[in-house]
PDB file of N, CA and C in Angstrom:
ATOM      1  N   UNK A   1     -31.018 179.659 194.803  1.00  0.00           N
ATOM      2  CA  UNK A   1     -29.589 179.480 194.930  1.00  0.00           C
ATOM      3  C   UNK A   1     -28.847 180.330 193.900  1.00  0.00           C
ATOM      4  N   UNK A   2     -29.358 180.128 192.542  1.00  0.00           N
ATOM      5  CA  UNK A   2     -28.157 181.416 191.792  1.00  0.00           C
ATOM      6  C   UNK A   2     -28.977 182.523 191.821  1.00  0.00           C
ATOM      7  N   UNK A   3     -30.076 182.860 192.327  1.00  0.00           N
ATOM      8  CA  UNK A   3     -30.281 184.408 192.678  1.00  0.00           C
ATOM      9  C   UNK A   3     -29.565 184.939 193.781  1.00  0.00           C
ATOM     10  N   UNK A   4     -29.084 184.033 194.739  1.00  0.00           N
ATOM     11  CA  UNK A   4     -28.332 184.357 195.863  1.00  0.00           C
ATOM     12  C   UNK A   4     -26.752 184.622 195.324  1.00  0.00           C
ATOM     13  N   UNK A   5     -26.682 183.525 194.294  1.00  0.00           N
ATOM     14  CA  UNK A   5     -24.725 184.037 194.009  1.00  0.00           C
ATOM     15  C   UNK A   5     -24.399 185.029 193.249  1.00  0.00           C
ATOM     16  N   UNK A   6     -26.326 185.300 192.402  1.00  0.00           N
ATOM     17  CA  UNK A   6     -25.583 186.681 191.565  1.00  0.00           C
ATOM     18  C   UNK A   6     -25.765 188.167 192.329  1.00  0.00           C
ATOM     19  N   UNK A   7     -26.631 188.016 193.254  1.00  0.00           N
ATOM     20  CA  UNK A   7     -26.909 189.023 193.755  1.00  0.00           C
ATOM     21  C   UNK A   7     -25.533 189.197 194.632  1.00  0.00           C
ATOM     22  N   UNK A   8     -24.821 187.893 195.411  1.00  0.00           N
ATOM     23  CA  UNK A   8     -23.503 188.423 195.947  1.00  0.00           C
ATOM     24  C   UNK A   8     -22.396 188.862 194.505  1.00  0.00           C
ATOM     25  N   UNK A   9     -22.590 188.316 193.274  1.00  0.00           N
ATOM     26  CA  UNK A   9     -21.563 188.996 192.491  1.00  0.00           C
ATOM     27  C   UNK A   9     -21.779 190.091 192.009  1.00  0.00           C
ATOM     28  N   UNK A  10     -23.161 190.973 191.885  1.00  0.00           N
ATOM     29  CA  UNK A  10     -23.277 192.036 192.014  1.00  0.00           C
ATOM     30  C   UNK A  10     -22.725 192.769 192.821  1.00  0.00           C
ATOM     31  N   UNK A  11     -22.899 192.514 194.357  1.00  0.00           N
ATOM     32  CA  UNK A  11     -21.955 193.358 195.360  1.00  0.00           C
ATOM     33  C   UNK A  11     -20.918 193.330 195.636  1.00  0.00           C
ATOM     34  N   UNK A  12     -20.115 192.310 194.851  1.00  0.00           N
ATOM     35  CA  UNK A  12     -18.740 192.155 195.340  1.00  0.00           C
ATOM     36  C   UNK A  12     -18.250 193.138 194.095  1.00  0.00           C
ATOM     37  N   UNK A  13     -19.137 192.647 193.212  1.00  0.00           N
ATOM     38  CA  UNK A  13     -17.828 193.877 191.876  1.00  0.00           C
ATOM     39  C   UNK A  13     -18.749 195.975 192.455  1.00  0.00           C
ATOM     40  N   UNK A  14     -19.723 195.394 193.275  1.00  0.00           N
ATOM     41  CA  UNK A  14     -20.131 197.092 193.438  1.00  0.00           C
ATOM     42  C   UNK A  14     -19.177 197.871 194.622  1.00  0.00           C
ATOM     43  N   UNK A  15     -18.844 196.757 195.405  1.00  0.00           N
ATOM     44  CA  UNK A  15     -17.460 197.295 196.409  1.00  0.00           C
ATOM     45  C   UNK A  15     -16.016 197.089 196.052  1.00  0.00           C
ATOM     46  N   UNK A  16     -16.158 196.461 194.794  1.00  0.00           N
ATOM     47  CA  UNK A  16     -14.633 196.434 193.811  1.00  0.00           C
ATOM     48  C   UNK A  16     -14.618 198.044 193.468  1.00  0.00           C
ATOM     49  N   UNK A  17     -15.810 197.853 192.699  1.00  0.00           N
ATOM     50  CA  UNK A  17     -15.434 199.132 191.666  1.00  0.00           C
ATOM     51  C   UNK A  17     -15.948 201.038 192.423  1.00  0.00           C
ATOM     52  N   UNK A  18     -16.801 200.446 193.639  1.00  0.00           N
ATOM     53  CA  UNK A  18     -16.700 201.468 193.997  1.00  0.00           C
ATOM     54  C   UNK A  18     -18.521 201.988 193.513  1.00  0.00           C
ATOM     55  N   UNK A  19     -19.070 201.541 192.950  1.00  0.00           N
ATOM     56  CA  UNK A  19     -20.113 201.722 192.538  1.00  0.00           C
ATOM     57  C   UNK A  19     -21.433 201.351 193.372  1.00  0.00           C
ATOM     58  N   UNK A  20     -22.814 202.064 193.101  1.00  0.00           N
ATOM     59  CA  UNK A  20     -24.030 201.175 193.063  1.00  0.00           C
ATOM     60  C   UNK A  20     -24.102 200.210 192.422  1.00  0.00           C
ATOM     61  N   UNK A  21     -25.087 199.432 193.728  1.00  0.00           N
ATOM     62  CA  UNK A  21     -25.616 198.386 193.131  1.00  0.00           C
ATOM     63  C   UNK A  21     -26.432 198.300 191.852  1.00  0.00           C
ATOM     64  N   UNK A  22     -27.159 199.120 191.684  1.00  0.00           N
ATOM     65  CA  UNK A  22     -27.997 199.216 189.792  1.00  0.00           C
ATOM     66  C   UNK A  22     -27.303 199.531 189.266  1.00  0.00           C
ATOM     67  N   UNK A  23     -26.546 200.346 189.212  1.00  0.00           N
ATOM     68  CA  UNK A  23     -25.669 200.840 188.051  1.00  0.00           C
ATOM     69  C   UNK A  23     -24.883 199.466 187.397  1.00  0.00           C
ATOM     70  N   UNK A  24     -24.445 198.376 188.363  1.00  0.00           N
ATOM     71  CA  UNK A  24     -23.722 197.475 188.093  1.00  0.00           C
ATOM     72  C   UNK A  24     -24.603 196.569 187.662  1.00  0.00           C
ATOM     73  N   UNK A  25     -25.524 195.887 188.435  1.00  0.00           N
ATOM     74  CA  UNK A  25     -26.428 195.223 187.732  1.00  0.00           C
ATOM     75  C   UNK A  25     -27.196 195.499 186.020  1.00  0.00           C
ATOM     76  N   UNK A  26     -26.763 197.082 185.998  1.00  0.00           N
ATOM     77  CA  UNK A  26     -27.502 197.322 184.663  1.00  0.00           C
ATOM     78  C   UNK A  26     -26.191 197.474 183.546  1.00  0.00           C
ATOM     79  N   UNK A  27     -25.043 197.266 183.822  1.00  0.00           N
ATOM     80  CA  UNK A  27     -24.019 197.298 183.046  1.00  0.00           C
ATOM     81  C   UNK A  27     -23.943 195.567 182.534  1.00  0.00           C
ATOM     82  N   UNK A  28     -24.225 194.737 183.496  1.00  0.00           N
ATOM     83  CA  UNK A  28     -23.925 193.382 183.357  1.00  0.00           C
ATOM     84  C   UNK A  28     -24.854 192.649 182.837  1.00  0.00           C
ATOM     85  N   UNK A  29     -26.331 193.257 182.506  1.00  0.00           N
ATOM     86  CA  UNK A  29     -27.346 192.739 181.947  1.00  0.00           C
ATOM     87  C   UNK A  29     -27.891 193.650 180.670  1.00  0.00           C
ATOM     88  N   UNK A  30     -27.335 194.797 180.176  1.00  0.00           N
ATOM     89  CA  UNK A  30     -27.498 195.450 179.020  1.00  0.00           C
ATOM     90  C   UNK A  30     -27.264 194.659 178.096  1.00  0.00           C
ATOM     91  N   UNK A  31     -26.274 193.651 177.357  1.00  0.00           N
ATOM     92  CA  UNK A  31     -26.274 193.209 176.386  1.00  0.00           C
ATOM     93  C   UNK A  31     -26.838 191.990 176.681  1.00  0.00           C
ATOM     94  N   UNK A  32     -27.764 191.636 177.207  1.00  0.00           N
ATOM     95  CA  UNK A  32     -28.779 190.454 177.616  1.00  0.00           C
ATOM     96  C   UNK A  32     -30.121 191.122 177.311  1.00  0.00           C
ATOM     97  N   UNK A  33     -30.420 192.403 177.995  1.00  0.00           N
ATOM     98  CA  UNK A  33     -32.029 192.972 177.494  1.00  0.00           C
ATOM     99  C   UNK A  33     -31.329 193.530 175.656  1.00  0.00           C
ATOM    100  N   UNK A  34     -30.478 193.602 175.376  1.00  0.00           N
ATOM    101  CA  UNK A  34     -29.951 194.678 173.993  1.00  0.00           C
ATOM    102  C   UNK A  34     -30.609 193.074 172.824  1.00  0.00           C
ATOM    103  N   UNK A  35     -29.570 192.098 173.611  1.00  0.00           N
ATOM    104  CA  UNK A  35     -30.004 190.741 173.088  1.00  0.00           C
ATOM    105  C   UNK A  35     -31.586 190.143 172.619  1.00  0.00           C
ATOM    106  N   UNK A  36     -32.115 190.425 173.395  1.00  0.00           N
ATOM    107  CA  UNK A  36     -33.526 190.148 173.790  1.00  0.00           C
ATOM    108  C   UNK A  36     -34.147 191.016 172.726  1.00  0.00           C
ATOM    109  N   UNK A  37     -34.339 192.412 173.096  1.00  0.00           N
ATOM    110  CA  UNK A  37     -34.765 193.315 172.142  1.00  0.00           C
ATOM    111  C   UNK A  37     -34.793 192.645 170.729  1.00  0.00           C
ATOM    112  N   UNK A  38     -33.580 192.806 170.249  1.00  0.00           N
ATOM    113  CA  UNK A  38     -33.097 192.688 168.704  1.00  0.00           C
ATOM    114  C   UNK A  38     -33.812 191.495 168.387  1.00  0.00           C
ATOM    115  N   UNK A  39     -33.635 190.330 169.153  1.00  0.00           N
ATOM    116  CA  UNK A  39     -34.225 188.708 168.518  1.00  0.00           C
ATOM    117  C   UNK A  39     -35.901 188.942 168.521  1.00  0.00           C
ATOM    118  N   UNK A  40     -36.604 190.113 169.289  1.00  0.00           N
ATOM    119  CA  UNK A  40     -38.193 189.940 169.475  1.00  0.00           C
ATOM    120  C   UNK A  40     -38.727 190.754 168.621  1.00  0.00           C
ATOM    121  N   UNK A  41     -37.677 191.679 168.012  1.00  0.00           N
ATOM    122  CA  UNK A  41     -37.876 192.650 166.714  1.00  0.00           C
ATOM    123  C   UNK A  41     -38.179 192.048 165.549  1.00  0.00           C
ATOM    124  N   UNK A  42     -39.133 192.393 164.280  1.00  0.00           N
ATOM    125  CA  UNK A  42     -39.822 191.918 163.281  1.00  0.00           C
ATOM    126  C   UNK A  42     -38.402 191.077 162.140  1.00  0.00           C
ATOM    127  N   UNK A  43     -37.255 191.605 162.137  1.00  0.00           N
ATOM    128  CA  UNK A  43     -36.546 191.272 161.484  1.00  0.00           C
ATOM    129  C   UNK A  43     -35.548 190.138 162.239  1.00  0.00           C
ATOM    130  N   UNK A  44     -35.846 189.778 163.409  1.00  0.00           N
ATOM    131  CA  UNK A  44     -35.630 188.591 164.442  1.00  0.00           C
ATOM    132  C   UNK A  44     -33.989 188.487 163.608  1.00  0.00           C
ATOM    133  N   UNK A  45     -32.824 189.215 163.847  1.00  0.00           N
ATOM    134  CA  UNK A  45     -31.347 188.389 163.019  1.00  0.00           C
ATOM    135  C   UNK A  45     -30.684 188.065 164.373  1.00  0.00           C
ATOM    136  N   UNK A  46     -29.750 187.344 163.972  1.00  0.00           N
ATOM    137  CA  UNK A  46     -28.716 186.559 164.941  1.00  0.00           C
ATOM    138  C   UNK A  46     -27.995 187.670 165.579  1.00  0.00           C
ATOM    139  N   UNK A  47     -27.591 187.056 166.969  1.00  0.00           N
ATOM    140  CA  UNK A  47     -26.686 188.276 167.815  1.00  0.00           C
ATOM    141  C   UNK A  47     -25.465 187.101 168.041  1.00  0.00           C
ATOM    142  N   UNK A  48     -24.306 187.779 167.602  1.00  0.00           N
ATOM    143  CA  UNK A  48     -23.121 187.023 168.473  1.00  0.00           C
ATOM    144  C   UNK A  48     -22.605 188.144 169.411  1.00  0.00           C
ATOM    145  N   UNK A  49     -23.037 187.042 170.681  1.00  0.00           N
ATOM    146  CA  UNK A  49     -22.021 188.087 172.377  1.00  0.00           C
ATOM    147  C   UNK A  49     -20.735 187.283 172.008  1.00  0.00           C
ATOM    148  N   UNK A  50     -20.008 188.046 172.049  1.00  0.00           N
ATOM    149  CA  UNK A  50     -18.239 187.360 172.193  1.00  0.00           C
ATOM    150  C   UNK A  50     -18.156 186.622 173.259  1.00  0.00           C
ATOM    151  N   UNK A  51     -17.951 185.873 173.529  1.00  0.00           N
ATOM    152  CA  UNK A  51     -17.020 184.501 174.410  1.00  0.00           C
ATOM    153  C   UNK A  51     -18.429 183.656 174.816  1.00  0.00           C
ATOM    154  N   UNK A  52     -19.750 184.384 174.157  1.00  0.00           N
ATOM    155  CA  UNK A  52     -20.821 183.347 174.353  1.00  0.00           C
ATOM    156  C   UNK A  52     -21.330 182.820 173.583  1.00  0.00           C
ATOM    157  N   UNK A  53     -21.860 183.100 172.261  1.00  0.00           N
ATOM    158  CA  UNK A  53     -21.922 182.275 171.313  1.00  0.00           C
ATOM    159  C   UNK A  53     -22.947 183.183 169.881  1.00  0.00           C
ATOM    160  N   UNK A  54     -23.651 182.860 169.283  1.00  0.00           N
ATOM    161  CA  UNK A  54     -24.351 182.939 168.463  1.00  0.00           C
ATOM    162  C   UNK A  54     -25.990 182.823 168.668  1.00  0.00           C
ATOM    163  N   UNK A  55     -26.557 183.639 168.924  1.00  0.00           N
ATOM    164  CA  UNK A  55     -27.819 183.720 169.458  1.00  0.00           C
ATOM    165  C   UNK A  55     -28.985 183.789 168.332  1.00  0.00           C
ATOM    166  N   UNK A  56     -29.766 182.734 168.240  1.00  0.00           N
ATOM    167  CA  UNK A  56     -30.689 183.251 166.693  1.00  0.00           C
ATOM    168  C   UNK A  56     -31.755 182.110 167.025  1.00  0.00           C
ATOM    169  N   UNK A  57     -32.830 182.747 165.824  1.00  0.00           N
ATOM    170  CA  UNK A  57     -34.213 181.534 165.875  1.00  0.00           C
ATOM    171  C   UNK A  57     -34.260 180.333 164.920  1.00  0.00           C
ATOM    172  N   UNK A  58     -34.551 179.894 165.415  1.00  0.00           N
ATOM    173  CA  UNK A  58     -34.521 178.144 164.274  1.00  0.00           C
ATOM    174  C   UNK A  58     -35.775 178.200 163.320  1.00  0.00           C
ATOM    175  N   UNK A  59     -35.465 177.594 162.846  1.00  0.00           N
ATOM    176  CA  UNK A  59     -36.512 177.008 161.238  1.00  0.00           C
ATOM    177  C   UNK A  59     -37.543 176.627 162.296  1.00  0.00           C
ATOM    178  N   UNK A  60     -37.804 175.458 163.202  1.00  0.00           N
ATOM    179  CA  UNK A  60     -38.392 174.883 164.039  1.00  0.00           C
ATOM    180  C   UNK A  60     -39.575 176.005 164.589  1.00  0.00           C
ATOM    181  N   UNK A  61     -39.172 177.342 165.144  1.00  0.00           N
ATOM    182  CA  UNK A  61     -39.443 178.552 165.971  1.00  0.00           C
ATOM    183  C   UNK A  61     -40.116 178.787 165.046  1.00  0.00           C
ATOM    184  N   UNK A  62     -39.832 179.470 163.910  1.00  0.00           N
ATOM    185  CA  UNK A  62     -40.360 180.320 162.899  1.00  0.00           C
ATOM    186  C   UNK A  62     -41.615 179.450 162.376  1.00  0.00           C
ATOM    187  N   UNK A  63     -41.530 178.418 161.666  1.00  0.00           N
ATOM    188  CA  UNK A  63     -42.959 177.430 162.053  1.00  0.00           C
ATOM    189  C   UNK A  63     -44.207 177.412 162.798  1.00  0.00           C
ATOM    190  N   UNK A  64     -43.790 177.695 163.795  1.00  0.00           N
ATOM    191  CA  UNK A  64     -44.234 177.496 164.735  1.00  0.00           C
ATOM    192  C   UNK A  64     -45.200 179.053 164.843  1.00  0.00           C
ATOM    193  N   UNK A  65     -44.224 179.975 164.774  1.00  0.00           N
ATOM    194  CA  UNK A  65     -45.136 181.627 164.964  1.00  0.00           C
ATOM    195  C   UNK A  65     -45.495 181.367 163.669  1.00  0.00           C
ATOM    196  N   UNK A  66     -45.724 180.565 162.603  1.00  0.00           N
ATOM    197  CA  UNK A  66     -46.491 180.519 161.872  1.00  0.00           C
ATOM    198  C   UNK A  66     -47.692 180.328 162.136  1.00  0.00           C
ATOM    199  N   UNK A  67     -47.734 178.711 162.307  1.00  0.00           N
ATOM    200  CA  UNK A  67     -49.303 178.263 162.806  1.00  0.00           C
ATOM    201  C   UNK A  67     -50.010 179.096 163.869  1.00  0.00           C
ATOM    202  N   UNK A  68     -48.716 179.632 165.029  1.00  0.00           N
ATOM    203  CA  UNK A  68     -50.070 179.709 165.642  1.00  0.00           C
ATOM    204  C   UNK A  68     -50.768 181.424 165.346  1.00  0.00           C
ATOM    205  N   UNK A  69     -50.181 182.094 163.985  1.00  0.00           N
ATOM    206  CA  UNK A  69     -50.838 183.152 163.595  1.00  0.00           C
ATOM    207  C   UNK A  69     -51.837 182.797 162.594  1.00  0.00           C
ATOM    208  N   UNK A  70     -52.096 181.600 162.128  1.00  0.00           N
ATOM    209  CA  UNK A  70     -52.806 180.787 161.227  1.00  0.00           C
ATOM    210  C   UNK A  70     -54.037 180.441 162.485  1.00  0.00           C
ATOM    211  N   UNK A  71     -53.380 179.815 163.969  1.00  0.00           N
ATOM    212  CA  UNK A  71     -54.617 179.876 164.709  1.00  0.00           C
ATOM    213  C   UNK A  71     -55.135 181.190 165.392  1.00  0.00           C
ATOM    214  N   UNK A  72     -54.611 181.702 165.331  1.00  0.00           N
ATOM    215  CA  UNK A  72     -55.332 183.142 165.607  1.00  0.00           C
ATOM    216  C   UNK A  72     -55.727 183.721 165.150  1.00  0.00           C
ATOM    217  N   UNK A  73     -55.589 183.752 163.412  1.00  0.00           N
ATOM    218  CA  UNK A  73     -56.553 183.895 162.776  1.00  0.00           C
ATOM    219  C   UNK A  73     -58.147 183.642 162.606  1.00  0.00           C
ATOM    220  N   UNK A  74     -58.072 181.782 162.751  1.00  0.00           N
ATOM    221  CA  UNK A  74     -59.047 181.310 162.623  1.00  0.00           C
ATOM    222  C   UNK A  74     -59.887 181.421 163.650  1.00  0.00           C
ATOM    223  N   UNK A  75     -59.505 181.990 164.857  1.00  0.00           N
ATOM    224  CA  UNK A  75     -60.240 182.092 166.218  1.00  0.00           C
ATOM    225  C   UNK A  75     -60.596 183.755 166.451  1.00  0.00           C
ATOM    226  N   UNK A  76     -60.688 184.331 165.152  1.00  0.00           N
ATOM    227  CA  UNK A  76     -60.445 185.923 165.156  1.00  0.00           C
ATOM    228  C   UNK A  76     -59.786 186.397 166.360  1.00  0.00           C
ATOM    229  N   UNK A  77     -59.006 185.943 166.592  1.00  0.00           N
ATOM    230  CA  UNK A  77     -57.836 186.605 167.695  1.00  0.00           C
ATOM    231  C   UNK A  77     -56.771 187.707 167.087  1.00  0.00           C
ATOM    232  N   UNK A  78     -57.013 187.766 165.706  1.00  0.00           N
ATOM    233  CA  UNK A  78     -56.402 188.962 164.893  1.00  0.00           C
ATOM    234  C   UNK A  78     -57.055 189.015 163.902  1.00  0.00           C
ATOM    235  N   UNK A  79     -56.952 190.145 163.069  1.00  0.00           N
ATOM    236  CA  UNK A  79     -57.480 190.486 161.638  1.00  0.00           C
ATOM    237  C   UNK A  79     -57.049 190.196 160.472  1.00  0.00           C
ATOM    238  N   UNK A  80     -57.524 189.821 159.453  1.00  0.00           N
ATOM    239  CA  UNK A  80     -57.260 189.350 158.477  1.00  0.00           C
ATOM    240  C   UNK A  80     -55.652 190.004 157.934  1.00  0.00           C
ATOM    241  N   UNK A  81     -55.249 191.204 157.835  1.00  0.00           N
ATOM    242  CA  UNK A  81     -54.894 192.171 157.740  1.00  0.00           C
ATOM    243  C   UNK A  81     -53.594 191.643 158.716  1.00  0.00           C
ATOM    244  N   UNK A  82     -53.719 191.342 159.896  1.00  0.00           N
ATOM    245  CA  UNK A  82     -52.775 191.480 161.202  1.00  0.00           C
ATOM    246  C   UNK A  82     -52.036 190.134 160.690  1.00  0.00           C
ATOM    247  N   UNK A  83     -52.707 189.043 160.556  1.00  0.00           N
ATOM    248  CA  UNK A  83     -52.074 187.976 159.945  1.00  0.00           C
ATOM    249  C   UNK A  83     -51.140 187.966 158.887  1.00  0.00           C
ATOM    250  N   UNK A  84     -51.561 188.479 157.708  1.00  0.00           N
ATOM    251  CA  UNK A  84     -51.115 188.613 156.577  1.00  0.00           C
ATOM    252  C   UNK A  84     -49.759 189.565 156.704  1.00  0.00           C
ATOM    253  N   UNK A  85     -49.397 190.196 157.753  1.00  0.00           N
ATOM    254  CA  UNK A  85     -48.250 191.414 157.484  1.00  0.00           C
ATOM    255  C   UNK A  85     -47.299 190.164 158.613  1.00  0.00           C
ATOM    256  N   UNK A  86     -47.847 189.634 159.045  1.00  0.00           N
ATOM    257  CA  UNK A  86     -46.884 188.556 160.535  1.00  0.00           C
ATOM    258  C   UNK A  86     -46.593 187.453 159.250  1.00  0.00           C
ATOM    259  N   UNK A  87     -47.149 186.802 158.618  1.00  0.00           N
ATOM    260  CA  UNK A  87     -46.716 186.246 157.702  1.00  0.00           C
ATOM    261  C   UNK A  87     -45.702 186.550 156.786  1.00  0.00           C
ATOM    262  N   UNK A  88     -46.343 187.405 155.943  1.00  0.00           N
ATOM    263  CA  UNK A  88     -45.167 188.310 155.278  1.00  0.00           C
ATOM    264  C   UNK A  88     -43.792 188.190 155.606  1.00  0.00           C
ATOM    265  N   UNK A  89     -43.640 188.507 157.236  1.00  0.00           N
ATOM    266  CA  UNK A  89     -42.339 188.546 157.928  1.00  0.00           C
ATOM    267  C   UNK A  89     -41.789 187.679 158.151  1.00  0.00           C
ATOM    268  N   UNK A  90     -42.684 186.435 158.859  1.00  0.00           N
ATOM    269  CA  UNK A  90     -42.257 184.937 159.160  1.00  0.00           C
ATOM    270  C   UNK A  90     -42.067 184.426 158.041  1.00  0.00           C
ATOM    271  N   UNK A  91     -42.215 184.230 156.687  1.00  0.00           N
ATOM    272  CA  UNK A  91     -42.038 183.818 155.294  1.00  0.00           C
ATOM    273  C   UNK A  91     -40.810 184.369 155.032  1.00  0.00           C
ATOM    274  N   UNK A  92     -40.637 185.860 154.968  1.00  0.00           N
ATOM    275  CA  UNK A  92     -39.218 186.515 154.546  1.00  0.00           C
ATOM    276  C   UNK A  92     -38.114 185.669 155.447  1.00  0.00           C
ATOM    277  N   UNK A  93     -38.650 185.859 156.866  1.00  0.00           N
ATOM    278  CA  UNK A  93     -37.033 185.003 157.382  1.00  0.00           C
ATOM    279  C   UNK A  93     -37.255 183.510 157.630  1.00  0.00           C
ATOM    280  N   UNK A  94     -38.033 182.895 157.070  1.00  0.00           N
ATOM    281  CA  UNK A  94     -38.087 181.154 156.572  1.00  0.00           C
ATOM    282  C   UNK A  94     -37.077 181.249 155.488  1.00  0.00           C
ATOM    283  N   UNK A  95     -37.419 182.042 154.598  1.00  0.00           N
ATOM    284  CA  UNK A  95     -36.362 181.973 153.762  1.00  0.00           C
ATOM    285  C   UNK A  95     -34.692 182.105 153.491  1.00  0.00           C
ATOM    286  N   UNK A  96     -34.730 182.671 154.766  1.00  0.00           N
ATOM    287  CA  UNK A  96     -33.402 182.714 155.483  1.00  0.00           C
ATOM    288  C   UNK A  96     -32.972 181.272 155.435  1.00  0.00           C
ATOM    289  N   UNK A  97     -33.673 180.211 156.198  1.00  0.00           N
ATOM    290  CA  UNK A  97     -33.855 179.120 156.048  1.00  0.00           C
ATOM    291  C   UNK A  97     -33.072 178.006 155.062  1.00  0.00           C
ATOM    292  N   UNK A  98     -33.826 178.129 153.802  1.00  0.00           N
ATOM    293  CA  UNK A  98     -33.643 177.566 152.273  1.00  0.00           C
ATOM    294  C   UNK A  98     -32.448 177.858 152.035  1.00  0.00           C
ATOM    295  N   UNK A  99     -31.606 178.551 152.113  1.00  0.00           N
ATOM    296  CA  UNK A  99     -30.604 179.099 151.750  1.00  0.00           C
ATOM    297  C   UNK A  99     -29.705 178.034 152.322  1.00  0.00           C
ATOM    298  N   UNK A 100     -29.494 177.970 153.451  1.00  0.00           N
ATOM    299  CA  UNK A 100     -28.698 176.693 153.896  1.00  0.00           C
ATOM    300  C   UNK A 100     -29.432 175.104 154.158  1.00  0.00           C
ATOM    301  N   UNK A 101     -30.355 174.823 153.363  1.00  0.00           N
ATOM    302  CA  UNK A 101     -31.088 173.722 153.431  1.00  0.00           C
ATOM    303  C   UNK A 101     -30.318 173.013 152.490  1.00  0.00           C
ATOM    304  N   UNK A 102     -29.667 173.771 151.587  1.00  0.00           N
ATOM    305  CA  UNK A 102     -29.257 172.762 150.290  1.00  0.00           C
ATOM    306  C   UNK A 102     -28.001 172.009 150.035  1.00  0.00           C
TER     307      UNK A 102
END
């Protein structure tokens, strides 16, 4: 059902504006993959889209890609080495964290 209403609001703004259909679809979902990108990047910081909100990872999240690089460790599913630099990173922005804990 909303693959059906976006795919008609794709075509209604592609016979508004006069355009293809991808071209429009890729104008209306760029700052959604731009979004995406930035939060899956090593330095994971907050995105605010205007009139949508504040986009970022929780204390909860970051935890979490803790352990389970702690279990992938222990299951040699990475290298000693591979762990230790994912840590590094997940520690730096925990600490992001502390800062407003207090």
């Amino acid at each position: 059902m909303k693959g059906e209403r976006l795919q008609k609001f794709y075509k209604n703004l592609a016979e508004e504006y006069s355009l293809p259909l991808p071209i429009i679809r890729n104008i209306i979902q760029h700052q959604f993959q731009f979004t995406r990108k930035k939060m899956q990047s090593d330095e994971m910081p907050d995105i605010r889209l205007h009139y949508l909100g504040l986009f970022g990872i929780k204390r909860g999240r970051v935890d979490h890609f803790i352990r389970i690089c702690i279990q992938q460790y222990k299951k040699d599913k990475i290298t000693r080495q591979e762990c230790k630099d994912r840590l590094e990173k997940l520690f730096k922005l925990r600490k992001k964290f502390k800062k407003y804990d207090r």
